[in-house]
C-alpha atoms as a PDB file:
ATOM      1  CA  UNK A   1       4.817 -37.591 -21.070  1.00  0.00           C
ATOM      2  CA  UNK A   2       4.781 -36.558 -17.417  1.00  0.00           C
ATOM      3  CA  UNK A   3       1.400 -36.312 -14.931  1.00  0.00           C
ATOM      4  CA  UNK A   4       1.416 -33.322 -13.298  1.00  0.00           C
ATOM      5  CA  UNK A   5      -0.232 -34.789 -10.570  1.00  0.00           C
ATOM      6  CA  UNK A   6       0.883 -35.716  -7.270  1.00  0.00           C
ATOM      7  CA  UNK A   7       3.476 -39.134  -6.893  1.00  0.00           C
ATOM      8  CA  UNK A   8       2.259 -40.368  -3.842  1.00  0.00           C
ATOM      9  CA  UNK A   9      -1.755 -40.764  -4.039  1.00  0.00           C
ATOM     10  CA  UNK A  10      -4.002 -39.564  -0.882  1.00  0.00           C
ATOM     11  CA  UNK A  11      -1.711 -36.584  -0.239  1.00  0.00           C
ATOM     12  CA  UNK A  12      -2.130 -32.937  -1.064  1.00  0.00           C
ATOM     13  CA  UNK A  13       0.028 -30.545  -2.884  1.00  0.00           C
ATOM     14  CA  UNK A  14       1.198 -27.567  -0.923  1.00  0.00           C
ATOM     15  CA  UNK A  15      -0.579 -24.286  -1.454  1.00  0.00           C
ATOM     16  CA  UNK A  16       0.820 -22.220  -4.266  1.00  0.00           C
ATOM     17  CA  UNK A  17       1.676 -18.811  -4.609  1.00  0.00           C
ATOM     18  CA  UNK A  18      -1.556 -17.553  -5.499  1.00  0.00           C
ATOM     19  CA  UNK A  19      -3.363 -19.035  -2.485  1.00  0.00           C
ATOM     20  CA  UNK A  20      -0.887 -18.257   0.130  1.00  0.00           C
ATOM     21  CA  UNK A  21      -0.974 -14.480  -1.502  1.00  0.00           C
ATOM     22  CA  UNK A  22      -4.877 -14.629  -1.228  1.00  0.00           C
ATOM     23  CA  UNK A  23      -5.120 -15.603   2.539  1.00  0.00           C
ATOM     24  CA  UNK A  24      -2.073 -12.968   3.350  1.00  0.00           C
ATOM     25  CA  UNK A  25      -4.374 -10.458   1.318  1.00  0.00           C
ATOM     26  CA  UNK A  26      -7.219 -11.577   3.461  1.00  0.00           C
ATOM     27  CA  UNK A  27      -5.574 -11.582   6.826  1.00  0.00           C
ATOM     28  CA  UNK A  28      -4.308  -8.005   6.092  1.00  0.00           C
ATOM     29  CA  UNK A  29      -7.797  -6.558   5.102  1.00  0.00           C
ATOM     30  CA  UNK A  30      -8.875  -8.275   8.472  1.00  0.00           C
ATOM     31  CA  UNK A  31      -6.083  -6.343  10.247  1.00  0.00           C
ATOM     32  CA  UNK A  32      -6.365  -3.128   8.587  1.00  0.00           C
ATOM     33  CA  UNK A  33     -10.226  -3.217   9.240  1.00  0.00           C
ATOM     34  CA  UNK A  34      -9.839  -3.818  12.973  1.00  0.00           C
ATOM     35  CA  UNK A  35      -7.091  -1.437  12.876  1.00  0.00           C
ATOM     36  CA  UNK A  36      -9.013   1.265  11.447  1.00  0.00           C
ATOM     37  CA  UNK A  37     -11.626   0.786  13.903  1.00  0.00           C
ATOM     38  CA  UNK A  38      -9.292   0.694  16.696  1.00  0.00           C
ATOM     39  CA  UNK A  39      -7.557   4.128  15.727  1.00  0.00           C
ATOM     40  CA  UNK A  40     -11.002   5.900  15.512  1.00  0.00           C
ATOM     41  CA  UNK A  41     -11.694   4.717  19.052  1.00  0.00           C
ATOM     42  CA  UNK A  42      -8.269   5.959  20.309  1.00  0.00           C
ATOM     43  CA  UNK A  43      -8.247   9.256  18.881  1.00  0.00           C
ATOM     44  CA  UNK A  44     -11.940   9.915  19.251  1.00  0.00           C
ATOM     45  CA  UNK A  45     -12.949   8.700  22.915  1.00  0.00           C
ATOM     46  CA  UNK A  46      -9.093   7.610  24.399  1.00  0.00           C
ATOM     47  CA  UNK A  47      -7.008  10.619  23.434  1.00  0.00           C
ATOM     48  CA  UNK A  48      -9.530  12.671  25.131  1.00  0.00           C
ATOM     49  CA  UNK A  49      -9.438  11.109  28.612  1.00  0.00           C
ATOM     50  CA  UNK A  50      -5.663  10.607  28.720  1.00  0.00           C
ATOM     51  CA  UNK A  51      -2.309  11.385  26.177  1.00  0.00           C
ATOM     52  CA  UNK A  52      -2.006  10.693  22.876  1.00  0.00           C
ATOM     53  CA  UNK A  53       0.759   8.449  23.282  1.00  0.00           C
ATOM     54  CA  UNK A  54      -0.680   6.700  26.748  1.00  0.00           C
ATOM     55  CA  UNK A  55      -3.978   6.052  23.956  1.00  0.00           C
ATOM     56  CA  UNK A  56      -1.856   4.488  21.551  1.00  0.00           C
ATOM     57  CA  UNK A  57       0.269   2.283  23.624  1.00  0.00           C
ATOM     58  CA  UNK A  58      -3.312   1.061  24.791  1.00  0.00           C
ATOM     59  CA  UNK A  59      -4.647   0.420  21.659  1.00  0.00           C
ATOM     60  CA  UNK A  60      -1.706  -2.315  21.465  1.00  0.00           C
ATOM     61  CA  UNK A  61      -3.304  -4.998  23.266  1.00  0.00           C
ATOM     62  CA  UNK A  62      -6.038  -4.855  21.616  1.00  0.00           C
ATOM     63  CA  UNK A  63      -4.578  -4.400  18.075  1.00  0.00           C
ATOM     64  CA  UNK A  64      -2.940  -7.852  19.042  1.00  0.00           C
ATOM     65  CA  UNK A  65      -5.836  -9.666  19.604  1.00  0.00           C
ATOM     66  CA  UNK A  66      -7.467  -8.128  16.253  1.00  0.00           C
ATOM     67  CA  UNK A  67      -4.441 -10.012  14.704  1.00  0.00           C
ATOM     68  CA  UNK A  68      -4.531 -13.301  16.803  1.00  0.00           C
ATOM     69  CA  UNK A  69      -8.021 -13.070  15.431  1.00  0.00           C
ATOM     70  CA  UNK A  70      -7.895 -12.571  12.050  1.00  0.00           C
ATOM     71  CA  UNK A  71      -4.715 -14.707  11.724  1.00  0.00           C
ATOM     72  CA  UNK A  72      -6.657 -17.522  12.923  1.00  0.00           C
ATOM     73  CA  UNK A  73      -9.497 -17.067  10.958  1.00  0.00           C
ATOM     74  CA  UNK A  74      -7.336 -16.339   7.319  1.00  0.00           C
ATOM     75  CA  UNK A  75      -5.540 -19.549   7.749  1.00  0.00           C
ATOM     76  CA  UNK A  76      -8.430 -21.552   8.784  1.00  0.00           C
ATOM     77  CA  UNK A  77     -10.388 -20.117   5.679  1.00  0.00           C
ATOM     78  CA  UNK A  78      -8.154 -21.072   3.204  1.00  0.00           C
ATOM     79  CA  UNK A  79      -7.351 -24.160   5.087  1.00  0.00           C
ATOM     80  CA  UNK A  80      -3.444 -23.766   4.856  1.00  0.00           C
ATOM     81  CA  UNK A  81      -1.186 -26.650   6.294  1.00  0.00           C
ATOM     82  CA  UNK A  82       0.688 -26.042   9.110  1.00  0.00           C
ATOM     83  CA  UNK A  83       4.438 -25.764   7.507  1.00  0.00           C
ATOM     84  CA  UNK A  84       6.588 -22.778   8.704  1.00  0.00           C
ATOM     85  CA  UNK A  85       7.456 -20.885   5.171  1.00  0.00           C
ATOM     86  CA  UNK A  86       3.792 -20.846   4.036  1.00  0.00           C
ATOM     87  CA  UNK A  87       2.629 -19.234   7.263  1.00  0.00           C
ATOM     88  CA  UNK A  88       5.096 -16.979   7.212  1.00  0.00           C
ATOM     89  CA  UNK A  89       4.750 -16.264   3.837  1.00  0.00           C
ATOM     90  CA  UNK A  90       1.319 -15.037   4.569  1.00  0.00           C
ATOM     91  CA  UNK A  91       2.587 -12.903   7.305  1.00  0.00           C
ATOM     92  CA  UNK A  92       5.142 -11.252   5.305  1.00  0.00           C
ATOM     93  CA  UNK A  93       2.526 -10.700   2.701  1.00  0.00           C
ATOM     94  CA  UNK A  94       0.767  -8.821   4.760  1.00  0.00           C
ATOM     95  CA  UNK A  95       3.483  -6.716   6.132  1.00  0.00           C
ATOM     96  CA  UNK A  96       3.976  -5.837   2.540  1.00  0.00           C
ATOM     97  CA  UNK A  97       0.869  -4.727   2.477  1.00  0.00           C
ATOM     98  CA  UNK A  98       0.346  -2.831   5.533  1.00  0.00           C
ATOM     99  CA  UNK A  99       3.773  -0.804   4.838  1.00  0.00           C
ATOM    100  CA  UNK A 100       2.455  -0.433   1.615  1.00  0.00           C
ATOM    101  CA  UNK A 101      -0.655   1.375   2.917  1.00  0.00           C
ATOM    102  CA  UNK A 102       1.287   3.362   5.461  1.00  0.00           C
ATOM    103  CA  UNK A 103       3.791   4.886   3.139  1.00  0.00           C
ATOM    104  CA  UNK A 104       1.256   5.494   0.215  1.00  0.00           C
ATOM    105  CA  UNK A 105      -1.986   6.362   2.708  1.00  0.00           C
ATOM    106  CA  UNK A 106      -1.064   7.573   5.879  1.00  0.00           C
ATOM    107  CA  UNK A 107       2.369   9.398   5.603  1.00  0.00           C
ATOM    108  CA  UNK A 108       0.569  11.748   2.643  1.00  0.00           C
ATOM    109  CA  UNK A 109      -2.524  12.333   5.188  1.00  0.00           C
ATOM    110  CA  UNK A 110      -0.234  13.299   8.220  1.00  0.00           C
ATOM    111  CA  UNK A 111       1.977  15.450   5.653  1.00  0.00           C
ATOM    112  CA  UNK A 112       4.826  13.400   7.050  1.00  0.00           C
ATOM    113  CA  UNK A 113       7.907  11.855   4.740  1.00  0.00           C
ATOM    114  CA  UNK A 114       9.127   8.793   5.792  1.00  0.00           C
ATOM    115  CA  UNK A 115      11.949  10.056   7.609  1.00  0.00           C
ATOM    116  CA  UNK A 116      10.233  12.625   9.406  1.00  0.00           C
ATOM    117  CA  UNK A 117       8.025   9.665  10.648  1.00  0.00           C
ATOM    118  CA  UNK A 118      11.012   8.098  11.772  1.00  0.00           C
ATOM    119  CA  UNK A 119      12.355  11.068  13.447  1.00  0.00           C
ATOM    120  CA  UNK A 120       8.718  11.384  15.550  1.00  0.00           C
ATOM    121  CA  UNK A 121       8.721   7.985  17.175  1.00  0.00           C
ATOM    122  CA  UNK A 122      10.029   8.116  19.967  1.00  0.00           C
ATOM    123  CA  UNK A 123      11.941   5.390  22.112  1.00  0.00           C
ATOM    124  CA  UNK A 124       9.223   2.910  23.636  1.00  0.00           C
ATOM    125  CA  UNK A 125       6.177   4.493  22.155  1.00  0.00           C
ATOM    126  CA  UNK A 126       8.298   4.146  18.493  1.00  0.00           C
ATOM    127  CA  UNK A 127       9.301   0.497  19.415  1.00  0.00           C
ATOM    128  CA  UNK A 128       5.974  -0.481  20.161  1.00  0.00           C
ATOM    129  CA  UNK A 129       4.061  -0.678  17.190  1.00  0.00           C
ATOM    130  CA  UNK A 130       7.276  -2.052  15.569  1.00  0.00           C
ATOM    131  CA  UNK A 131       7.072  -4.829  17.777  1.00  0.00           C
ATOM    132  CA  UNK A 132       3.487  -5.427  16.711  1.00  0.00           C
ATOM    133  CA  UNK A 133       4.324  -5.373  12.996  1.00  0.00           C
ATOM    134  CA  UNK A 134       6.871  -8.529  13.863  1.00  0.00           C
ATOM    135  CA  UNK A 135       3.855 -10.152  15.541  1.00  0.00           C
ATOM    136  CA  UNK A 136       1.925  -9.438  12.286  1.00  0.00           C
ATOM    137  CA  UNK A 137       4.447 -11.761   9.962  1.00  0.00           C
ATOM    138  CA  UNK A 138       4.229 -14.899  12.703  1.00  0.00           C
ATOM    139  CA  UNK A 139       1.040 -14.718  14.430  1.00  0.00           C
ATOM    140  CA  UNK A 140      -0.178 -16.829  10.966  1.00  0.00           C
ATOM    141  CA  UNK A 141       1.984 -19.102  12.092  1.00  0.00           C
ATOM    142  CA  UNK A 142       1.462 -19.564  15.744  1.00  0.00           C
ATOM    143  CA  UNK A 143      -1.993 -18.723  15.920  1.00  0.00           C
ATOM    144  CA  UNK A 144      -3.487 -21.801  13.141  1.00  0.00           C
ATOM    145  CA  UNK A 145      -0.744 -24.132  14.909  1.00  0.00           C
ATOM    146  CA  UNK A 146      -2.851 -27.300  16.303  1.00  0.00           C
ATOM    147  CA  UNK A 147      -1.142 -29.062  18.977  1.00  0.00           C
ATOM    148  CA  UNK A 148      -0.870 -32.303  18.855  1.00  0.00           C
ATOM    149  CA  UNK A 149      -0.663 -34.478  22.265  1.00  0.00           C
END
């Protein structure tokens, strides 16, 4: 009969599936609630004062943060190890997640298929928030990274 426990004593097992799903669960509820926010504030004060699209590429840097942010605090919460696949794993969980939501939330609200959305974006303002869904999968990753000297 086998222990399931760890060989080596002292050490921890990896996270599993179930807590690397929970943190990337958490860190995209942190993301979509800053997001949220952040989207009220553009269309409701920004969009007013200058373009649409000039309001939206300046609600990057902030979405950004919101992410370093919550990226920080989700792996730091559920006190994940600093190994490449798991912290990407969370980020990709979350991209799941956030596509997820756009396709089954958003796209019906706007009246919009998904390749009428695709046809709207334009060049830089399209590329943009594409780019920030990329920094959603590693800021997990880079943001919970402790350097060592």
């Amino acid at each position: 009969m086998t222990s399931l426990t760890d060989p080596i004593p002292g050490r921890e097992k990896p996270p599993g599936f179930v807590q690397v799903t929970k943190s990337g669960c958490l860190y995209f509820l942190i993301t979509l609630g800053a997001g949220f926010v952040l989207e009220v504030i553009r269309l409701q004060v920004v969009a007013l004062h200058v373009s649409e699209k000039v309001a939206g590429m300046l609600e990057i840097p902030n979405t950004l943060l919101a992410t370093i942010i919550g990226a920080r605090w989700a792996v730091d919460r559920c006190a994940l190890p600093p190994l490449p696949g798991i912290r990407l794993g969370v980020g990709l969980i979350a991209l799941v997640l956030w596509l997820i939501g756009e396709w089954a939330v958003v796209l019906p609200l706007h009246d919009l298929s998904l390749s009428e959305y695709l046809d709207k974006t334009e060049s830089v303002a399209g590329i943009a928030p594409l780019g920030a869904l990329a920094v959603l999968i590693v800021m997990p990753f880079l943001a919970g990274y402790r350097w060592e000297r």
